[in-house]
N, C-alpha and C. Protein backbone atom coordinates (compact mmCIF):
# COMPACT_ATOMS: atom_id res chain seq x y z
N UNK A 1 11.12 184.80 199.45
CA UNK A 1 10.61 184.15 198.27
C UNK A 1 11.64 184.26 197.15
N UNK A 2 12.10 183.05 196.64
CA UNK A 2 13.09 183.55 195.02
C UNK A 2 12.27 183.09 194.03
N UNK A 3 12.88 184.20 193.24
CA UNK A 3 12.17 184.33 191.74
C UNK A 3 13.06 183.23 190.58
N UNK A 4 12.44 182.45 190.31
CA UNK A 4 13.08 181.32 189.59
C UNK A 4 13.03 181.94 188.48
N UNK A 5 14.62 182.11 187.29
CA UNK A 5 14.12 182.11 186.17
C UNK A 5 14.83 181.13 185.52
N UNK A 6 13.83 180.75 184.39
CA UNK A 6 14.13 179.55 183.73
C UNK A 6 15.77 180.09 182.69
N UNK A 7 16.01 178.74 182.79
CA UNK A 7 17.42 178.95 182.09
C UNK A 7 16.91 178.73 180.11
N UNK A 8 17.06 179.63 179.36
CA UNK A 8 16.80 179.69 178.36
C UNK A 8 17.30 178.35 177.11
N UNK A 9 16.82 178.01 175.97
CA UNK A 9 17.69 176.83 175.47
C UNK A 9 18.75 177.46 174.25
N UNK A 10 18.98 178.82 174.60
CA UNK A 10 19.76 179.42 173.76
C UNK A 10 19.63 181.10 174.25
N UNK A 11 20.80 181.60 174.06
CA UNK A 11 21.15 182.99 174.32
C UNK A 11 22.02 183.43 173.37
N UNK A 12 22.11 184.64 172.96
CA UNK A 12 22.61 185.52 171.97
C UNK A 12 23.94 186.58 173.19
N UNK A 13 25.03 186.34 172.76
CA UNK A 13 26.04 186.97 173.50
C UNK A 13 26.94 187.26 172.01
N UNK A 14 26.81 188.56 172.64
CA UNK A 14 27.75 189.64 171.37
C UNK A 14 27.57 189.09 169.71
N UNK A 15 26.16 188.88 169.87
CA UNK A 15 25.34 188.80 168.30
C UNK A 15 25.77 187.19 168.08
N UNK A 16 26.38 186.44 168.75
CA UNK A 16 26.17 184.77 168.57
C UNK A 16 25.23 183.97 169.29
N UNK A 17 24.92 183.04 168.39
CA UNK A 17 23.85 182.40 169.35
C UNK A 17 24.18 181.09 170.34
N UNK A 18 23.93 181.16 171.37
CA UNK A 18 25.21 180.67 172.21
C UNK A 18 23.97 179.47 172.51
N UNK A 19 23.78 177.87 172.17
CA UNK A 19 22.91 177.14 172.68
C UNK A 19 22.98 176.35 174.29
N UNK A 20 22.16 176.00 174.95
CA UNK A 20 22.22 175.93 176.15
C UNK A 20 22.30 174.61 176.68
N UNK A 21 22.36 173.55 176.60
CA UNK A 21 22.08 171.84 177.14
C UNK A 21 22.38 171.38 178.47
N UNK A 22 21.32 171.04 179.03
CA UNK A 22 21.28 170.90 180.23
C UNK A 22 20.27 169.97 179.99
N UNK A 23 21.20 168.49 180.55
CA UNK A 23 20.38 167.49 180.15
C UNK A 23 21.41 166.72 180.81
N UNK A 24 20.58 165.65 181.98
CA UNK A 24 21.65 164.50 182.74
C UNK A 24 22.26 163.28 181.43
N UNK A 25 21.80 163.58 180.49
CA UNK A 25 23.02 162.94 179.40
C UNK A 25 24.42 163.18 179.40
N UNK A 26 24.77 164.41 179.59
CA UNK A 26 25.86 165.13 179.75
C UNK A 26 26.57 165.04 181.09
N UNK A 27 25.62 164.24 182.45
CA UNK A 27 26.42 164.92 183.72
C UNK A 27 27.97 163.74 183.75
N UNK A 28 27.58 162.45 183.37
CA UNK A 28 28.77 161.69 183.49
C UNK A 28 29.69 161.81 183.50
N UNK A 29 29.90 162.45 181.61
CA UNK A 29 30.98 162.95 180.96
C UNK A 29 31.26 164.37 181.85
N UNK A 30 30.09 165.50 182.07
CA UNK A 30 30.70 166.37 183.41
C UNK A 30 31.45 165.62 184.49
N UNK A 31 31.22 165.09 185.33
CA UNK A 31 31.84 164.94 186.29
C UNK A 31 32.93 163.73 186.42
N UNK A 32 33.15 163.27 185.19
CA UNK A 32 34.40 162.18 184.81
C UNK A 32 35.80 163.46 184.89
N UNK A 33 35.19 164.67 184.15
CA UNK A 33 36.00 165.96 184.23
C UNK A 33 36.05 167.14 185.27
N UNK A 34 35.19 166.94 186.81
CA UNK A 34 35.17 167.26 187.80
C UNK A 34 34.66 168.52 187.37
N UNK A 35 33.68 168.55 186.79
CA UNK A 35 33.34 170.01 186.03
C UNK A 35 31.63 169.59 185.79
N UNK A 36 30.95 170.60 186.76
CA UNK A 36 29.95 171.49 186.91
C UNK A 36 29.10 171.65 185.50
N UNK A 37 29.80 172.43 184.55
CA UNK A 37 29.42 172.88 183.30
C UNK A 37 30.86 173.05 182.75
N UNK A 38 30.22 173.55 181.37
CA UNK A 38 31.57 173.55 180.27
C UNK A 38 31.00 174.73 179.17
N UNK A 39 31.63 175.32 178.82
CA UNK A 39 31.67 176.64 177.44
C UNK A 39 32.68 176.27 176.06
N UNK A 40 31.78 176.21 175.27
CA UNK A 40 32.58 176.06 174.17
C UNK A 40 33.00 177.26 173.10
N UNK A 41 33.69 177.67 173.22
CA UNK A 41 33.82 179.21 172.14
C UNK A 41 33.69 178.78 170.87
N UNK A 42 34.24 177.57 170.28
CA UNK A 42 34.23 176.51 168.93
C UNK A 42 32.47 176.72 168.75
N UNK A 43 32.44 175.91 169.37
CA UNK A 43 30.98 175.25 168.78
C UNK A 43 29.57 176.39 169.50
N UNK A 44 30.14 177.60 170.27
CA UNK A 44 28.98 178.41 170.54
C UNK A 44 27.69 177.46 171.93
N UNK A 45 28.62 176.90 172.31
CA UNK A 45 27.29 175.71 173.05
C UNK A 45 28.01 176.22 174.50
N UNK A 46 26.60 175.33 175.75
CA UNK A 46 27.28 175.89 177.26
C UNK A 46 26.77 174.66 177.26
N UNK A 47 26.72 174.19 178.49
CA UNK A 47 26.57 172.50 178.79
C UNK A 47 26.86 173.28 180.54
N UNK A 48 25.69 172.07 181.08
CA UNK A 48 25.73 171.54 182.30
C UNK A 48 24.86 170.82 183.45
N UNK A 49 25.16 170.36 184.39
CA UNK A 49 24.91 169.32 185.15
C UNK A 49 23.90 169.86 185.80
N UNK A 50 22.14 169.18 185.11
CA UNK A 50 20.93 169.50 185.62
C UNK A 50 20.60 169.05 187.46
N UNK A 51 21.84 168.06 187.76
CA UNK A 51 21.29 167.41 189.23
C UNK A 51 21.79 167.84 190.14
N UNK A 52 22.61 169.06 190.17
CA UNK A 52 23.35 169.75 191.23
C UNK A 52 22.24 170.49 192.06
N UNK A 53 22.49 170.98 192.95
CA UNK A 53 22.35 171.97 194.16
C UNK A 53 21.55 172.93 193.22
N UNK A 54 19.91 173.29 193.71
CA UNK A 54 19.76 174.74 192.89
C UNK A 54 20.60 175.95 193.21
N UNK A 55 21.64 176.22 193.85
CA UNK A 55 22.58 177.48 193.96
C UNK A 55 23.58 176.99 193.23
N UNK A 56 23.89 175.82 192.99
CA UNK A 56 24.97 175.44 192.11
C UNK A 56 25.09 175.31 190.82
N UNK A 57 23.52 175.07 190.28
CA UNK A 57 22.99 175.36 188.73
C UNK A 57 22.99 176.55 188.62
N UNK A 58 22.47 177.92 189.40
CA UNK A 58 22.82 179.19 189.55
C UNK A 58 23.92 179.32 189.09
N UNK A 59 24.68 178.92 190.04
CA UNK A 59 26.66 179.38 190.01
C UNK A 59 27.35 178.83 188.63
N UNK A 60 26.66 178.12 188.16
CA UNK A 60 27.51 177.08 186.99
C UNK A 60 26.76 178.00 185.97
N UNK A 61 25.74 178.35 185.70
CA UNK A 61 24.90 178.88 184.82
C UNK A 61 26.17 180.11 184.18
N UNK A 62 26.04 181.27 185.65
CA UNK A 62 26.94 182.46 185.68
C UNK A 62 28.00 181.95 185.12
N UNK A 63 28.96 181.31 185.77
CA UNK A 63 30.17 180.98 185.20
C UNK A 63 30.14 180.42 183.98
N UNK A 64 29.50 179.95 183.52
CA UNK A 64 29.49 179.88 181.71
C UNK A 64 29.29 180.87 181.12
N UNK A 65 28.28 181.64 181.44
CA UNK A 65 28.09 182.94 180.55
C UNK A 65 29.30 183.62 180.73
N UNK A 66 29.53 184.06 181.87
CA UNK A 66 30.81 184.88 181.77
C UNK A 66 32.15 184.47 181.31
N UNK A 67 32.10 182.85 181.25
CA UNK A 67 33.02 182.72 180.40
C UNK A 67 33.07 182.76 178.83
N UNK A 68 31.75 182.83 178.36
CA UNK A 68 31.37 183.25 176.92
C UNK A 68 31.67 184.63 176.99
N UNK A 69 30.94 185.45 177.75
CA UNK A 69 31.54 187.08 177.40
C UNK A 69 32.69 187.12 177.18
N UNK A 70 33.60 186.70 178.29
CA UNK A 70 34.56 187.24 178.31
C UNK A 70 35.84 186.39 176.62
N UNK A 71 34.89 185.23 176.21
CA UNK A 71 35.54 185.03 175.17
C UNK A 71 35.26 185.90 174.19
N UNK A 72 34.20 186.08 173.45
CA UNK A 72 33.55 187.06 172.51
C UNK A 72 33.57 188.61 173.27
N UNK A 73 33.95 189.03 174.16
CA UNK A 73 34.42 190.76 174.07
C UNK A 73 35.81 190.76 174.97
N UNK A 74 36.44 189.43 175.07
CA UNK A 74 38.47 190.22 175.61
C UNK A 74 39.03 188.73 175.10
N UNK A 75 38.87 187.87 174.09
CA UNK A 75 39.89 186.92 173.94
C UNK A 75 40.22 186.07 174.84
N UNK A 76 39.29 185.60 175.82
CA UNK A 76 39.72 184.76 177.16
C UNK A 76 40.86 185.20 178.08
N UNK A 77 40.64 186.58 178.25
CA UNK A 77 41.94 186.84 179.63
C UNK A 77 41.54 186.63 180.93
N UNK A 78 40.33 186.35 181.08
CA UNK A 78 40.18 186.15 182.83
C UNK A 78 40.24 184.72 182.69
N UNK A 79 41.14 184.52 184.02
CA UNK A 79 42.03 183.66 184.55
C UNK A 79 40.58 182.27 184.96
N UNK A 80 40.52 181.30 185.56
CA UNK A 80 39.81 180.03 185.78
C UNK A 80 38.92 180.75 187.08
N UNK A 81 40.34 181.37 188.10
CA UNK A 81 39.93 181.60 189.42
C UNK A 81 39.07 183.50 189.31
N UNK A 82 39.70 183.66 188.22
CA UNK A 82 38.96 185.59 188.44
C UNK A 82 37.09 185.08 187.67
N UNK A 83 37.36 184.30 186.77
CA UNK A 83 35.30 184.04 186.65
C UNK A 83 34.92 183.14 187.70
N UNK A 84 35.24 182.17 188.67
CA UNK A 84 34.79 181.75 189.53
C UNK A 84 34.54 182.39 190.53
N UNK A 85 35.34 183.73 190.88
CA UNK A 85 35.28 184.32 191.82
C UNK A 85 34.16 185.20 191.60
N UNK A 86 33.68 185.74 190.22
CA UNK A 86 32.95 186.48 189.76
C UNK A 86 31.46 186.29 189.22
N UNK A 87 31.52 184.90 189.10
CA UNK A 87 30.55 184.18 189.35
C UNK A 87 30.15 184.01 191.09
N UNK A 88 30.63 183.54 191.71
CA UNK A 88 30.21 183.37 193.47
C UNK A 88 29.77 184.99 193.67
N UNK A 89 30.22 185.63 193.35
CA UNK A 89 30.06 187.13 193.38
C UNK A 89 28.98 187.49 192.84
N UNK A 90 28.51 187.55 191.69
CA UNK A 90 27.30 187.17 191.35
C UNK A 90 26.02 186.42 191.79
N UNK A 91 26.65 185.30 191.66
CA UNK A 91 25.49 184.86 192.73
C UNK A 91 24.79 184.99 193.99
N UNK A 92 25.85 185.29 194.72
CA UNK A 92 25.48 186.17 196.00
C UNK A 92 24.18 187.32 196.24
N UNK A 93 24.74 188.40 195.41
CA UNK A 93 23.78 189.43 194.85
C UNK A 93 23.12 188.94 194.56
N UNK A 94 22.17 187.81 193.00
CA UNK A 94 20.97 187.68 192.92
C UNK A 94 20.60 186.31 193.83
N UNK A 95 21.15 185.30 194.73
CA UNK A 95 20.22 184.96 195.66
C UNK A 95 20.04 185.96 196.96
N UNK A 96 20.55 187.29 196.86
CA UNK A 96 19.91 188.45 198.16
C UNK A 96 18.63 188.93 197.69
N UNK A 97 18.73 189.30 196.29
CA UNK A 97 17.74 189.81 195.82
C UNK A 97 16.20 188.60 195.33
N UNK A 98 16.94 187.72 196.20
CA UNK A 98 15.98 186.78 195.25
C UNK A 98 15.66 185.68 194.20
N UNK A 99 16.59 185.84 193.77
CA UNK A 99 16.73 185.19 191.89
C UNK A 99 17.48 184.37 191.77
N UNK A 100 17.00 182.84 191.24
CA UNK A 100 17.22 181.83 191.10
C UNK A 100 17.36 181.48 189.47
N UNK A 101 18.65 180.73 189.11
CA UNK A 101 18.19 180.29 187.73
C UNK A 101 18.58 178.61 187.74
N UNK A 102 16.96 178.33 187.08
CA UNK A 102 16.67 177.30 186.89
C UNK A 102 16.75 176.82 185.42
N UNK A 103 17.07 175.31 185.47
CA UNK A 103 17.02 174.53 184.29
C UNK A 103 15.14 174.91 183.89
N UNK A 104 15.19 175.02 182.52
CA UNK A 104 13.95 174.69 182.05
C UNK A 104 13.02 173.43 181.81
N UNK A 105 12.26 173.10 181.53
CA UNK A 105 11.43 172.08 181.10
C UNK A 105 11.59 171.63 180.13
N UNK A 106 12.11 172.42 178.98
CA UNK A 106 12.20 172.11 177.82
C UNK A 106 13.85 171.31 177.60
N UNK A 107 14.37 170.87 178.75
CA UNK A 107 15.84 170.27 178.81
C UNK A 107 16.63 170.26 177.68
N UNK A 108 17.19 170.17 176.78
CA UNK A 108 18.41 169.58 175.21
C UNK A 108 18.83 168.23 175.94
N UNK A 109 18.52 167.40 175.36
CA UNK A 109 19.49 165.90 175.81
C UNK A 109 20.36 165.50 174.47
């Protein structure tokens, strides 16, 4: 059984409020740029593509956040391939344990 959790429409990472949009408004312009999701350190926003694979909204989810951490607590030093890898890595672990993250209901378009 996995435990779906809804993907929030905003998160707080290292005291900023980081907003969330996930809304097929956005997937075009995603995938005109062969890109999943996107992190903005500028504008505090994550963006991504509600019609993917539910392990792939998972994986894209992770890999944004961790690319927000790692902007707001080391200045962006992990490399494209060390958060992708760390993301799949991640994900792994919570679909063993179960745990799914899902787009919400409440979408941002």
């Amino acid at each position: 059984m996995t435990h779906k959790i809804k993907i929030p429409a905003s998160i707080k990472i290292g005291g900023y409020d980081y907003e969330i949009e996930v809304s097929e408004y956005h997937t075009t312009e995603l995938r005109d740029n062969s890109n999943w999701g996107e992190h903005s350190e500028r504008q505090r926003r994550i963006r991504f593509d509600p019609t993917a694979l539910p392990q792939q909204i998972s994986q894209t989810f992770l890999h944004e956040i961790i690319h927000a951490v790692d902007a707001v607590y080391q200045g962006r030093k992990l490399t494209e391939d060390s958060t992708h890898a760390i993301a799949n890595g991640l994900l792994q672990v919570f679909e063993q344990l179960g745990v799914r993250f899902i787009p919400s209901s409440g979408e941002k378009k």
